[in-house]
Protein backbone atom coordinates (compact mmCIF):
# COMPACT_ATOMS: atom_id res chain seq x y z
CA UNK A 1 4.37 -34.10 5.39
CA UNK A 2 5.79 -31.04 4.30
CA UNK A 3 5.86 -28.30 7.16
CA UNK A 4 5.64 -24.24 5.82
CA UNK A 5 6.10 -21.48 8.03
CA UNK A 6 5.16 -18.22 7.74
CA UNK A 7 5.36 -15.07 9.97
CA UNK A 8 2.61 -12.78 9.46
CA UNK A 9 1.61 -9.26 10.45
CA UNK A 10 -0.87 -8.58 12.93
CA UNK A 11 -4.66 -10.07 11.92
CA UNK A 12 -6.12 -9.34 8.87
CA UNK A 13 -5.96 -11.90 5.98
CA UNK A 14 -5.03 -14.45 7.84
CA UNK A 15 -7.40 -16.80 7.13
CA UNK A 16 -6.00 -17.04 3.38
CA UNK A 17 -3.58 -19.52 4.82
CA UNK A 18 -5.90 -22.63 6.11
CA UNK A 19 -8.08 -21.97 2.88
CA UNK A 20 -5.10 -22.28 0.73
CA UNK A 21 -3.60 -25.67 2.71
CA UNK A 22 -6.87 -26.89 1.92
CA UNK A 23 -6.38 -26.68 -1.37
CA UNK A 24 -3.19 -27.93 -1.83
CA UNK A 25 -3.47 -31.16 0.01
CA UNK A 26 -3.06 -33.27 2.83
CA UNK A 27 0.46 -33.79 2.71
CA UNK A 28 1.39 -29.89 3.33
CA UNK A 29 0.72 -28.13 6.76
CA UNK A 30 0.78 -24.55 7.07
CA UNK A 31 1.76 -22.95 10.27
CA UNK A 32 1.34 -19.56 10.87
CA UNK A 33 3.13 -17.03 13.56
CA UNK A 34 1.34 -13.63 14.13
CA UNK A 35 4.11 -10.86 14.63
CA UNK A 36 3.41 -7.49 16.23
CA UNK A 37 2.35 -4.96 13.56
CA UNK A 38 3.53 -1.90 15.76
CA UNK A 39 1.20 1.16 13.99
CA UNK A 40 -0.95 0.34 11.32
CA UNK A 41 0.19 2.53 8.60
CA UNK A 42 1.32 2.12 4.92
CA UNK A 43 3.94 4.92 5.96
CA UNK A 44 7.21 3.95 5.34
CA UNK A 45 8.77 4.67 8.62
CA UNK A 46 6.21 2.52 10.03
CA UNK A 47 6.78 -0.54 7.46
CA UNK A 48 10.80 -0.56 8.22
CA UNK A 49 9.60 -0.49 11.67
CA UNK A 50 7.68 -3.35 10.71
CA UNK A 51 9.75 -5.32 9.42
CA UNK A 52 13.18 -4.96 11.43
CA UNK A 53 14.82 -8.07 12.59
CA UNK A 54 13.88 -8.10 16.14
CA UNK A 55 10.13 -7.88 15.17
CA UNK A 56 10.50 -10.80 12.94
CA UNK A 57 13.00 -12.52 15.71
CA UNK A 58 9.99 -13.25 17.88
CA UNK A 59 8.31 -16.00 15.94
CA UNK A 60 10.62 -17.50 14.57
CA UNK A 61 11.43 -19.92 17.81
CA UNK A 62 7.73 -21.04 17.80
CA UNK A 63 8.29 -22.21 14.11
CA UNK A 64 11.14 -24.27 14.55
CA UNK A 65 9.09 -25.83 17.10
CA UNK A 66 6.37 -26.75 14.64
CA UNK A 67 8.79 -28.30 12.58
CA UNK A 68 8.61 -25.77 9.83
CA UNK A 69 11.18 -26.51 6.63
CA UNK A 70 11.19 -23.12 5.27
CA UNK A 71 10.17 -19.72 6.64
CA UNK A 72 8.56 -16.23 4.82
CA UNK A 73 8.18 -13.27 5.76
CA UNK A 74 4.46 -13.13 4.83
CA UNK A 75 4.65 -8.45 4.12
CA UNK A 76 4.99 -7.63 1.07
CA UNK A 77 5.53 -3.69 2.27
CA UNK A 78 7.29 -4.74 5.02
CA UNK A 79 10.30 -6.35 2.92
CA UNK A 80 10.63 -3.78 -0.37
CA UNK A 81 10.57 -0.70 1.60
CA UNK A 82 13.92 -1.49 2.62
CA UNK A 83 14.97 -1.93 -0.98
CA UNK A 84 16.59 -4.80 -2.91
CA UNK A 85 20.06 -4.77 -0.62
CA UNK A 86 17.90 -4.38 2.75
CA UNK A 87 15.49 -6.45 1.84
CA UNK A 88 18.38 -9.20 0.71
CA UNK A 89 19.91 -8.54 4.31
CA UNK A 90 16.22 -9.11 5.87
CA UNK A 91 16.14 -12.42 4.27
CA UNK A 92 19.23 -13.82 5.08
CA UNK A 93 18.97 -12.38 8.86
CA UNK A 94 15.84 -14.46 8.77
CA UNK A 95 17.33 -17.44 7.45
CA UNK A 96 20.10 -17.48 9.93
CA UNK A 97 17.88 -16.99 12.77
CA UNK A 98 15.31 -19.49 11.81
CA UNK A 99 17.91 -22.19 11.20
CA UNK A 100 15.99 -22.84 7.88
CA UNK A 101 15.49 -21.32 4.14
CA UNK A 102 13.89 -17.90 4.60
CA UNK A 103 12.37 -15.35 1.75
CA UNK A 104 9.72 -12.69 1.82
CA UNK A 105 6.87 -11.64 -0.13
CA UNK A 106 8.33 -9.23 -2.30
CA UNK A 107 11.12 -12.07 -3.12
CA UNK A 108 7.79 -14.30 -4.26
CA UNK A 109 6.61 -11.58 -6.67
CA UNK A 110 9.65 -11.96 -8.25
CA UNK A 111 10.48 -15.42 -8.39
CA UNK A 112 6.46 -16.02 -9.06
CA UNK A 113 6.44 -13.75 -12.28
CA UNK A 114 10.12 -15.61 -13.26
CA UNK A 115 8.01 -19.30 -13.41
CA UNK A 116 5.34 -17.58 -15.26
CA UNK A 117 7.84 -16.37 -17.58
CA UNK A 118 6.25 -12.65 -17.36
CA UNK A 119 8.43 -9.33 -18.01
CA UNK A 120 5.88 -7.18 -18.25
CA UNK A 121 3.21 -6.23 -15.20
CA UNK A 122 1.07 -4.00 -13.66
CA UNK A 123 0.78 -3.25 -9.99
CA UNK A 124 -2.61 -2.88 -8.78
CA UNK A 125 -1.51 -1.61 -5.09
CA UNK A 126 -3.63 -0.57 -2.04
CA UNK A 127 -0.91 1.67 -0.55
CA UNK A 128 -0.18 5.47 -1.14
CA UNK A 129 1.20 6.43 -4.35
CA UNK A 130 5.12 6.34 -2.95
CA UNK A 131 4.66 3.68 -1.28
CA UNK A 132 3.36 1.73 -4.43
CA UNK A 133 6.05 3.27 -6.62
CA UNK A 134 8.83 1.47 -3.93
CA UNK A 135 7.11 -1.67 -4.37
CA UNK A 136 8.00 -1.37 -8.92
CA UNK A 137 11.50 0.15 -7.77
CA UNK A 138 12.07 -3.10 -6.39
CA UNK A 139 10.63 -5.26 -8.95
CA UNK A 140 12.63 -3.41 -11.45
CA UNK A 141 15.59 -3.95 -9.91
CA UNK A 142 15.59 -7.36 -11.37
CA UNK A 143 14.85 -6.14 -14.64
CA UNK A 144 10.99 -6.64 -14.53
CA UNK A 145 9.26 -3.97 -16.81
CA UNK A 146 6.62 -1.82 -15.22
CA UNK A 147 3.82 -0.93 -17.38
CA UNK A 148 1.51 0.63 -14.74
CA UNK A 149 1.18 1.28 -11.26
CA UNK A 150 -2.35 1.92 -9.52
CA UNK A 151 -2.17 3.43 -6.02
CA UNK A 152 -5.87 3.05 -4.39
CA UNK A 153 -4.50 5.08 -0.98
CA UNK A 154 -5.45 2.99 1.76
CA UNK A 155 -3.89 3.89 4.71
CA UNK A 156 -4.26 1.02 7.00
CA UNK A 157 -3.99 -3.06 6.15
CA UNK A 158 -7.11 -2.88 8.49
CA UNK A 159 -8.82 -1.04 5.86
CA UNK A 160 -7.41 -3.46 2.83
CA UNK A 161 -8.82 -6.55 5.04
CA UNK A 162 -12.07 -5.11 4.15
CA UNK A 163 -12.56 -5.68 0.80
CA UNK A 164 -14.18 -8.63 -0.74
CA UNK A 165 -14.72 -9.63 -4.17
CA UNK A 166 -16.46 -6.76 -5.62
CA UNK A 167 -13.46 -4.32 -4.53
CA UNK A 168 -11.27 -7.09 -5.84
CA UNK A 169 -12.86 -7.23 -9.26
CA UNK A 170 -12.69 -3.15 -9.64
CA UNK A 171 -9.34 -2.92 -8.44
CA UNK A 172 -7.74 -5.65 -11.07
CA UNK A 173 -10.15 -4.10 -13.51
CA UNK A 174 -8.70 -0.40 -12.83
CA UNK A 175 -5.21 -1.29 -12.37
CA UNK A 176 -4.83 -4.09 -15.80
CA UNK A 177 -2.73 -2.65 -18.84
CA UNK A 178 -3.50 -4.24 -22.63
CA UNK A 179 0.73 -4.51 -22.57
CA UNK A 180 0.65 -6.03 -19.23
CA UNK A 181 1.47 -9.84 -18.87
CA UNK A 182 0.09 -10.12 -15.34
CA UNK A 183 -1.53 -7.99 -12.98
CA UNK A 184 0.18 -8.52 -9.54
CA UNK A 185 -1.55 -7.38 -6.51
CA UNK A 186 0.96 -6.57 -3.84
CA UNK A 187 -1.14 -6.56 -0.01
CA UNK A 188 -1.04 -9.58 1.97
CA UNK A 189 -3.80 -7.81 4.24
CA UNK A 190 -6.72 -8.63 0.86
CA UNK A 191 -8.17 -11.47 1.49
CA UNK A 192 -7.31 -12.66 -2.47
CA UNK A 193 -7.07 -16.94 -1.61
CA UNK A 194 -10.83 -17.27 -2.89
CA UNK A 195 -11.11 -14.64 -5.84
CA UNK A 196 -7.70 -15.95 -7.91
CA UNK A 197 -9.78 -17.60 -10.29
CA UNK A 198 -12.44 -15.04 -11.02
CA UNK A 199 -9.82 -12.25 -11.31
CA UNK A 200 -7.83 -14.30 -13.62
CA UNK A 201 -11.29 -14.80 -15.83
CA UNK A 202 -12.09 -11.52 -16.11
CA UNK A 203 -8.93 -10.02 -16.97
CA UNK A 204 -7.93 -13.13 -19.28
CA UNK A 205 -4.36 -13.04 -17.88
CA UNK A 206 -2.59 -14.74 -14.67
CA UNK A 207 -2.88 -12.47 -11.41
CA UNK A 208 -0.57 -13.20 -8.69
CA UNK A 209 -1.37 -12.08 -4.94
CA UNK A 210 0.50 -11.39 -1.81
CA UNK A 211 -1.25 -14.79 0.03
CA UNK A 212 -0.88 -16.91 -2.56
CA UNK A 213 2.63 -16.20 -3.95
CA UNK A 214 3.53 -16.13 -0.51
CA UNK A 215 2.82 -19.63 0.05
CA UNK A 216 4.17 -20.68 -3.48
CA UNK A 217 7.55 -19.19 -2.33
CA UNK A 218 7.42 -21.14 0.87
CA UNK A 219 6.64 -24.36 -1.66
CA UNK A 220 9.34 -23.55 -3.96
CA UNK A 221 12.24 -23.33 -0.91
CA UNK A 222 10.51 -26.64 0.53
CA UNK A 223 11.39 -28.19 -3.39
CA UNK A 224 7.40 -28.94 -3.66
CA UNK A 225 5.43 -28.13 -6.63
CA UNK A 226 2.09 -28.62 -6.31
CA UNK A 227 -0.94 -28.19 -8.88
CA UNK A 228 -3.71 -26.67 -7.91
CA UNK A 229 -5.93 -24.91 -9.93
CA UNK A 230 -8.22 -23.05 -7.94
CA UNK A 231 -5.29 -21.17 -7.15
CA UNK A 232 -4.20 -19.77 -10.44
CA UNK A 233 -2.18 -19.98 -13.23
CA UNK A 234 1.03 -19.72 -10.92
CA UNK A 235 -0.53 -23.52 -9.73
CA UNK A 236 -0.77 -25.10 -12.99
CA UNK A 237 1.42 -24.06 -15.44
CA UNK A 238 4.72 -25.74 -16.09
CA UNK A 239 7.90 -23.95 -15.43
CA UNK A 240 9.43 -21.62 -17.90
CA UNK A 241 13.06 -22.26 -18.78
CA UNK A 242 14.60 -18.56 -18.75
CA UNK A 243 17.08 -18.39 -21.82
């Protein structure tokens, strides 16, 4: 049994996680740890706010207890706002706290579009215009090559947790560049787990979302690799070996 842990923000999306564990198998276990949200606002004093180590401190204690073999930070705003070096620092506070390997969602973006072998993406973001232009500062800080960036201006992950498939569909639809490798959809508050495949058909190229590269990252720190299809290309394609 391989044990994941992931501390998550408040209650929106949540219930991506058992979905996904149900598709990966019986031999993986997700836990999850709620963490307190403080003020729901894509704002970017809120999001530091949000993710500051003693926030994150909370839960980690109740995932040692479950046995957990790797933790993430399961906010994607909530890590790049503090920028590659903070965000670096949040990790490896994480890490040393949990007694275990420790990442965050922004980290998965990165190291998810690296095993897809993808330079070139567009961000199809929920949040405010600067906060969505933070989010492909930090991607291009490890050289990844920004076509487009779509902003939709949500305020609130409340809001986000909203949307179903049909907002799903137009936002990948409205956000996809003909130069763009992947479309990467940055809020872990969408509820993305059960769309991946018909966002992926309709734009004819992989799409990677906060949930699901989330829990990837967690699978890649555990050294598991597990296919699963109905979770998108990021499940079933074979590593690329990076020149």
């Amino acid at each position: 049994m391989t044990a994941l842990g992931f501390l998550y923000p408040g209650h929106f999306a949540e219930d991506d996680y058992p979905r996904i564990e149900q598709l990966l198998g019986s031999d993986i276990r997700v836990d999850l740890v709620h963490t307190d949200i403080g003020e729901d606002a894509h704002r970017v004093d809120a999001l530091l706010e949000r993710g500051s180590a003693g926030r994150l401190a909370t839960g980690v204690q109740e995932l040692r207890h479950a046995g957990a073999e790797a933790v993430v930070w399961a906010c994607t705003s909530g890590s790049f706002v503090h920028g590659w070096d903070g965000a670096q620092e949040q990790v490896r506070t994480l890490a040393v706290a949990a007694g275990m390997p420790a990442s965050s969602t922004s980290f998965a973006f990165v190291h998810a579009a690296r095993e897809l072998g993808v330079r070139r993406v567009a961000i199809g973001a929920t949040y405010p215009e600067d906060v969505a232009q933070l989010f492909a500062q930090f991607l291009r800080s490890d050289g990844v090559d920004i076509v487009s960036v779509s902003s939709s201006g949500v305020i609130t992950a409340a809001e986000a947790a909203t949307w179903g498939e049909p907002e799903l569909l137009a936002l990948a639809r409205n956000s996809d560049h003909p130069d763009a490798e992947a479309l990467l959809l940055p809020d872990t508050a969408l509820h993305t787990a059960a769309h991946i495949p018909a966002l992926e058909k309709e734009l004819g190229k992989p799409v990677l979302t906060a949930n699901q590269v989330t829990v990837w990252e967690a699978l890649r720190l555990a050294d598991r690799r597990v296919n699963a299809p109905e979770l998108g290309a990021l499940f079933t394609r074979e590593p690329i070996v990076q020149a």
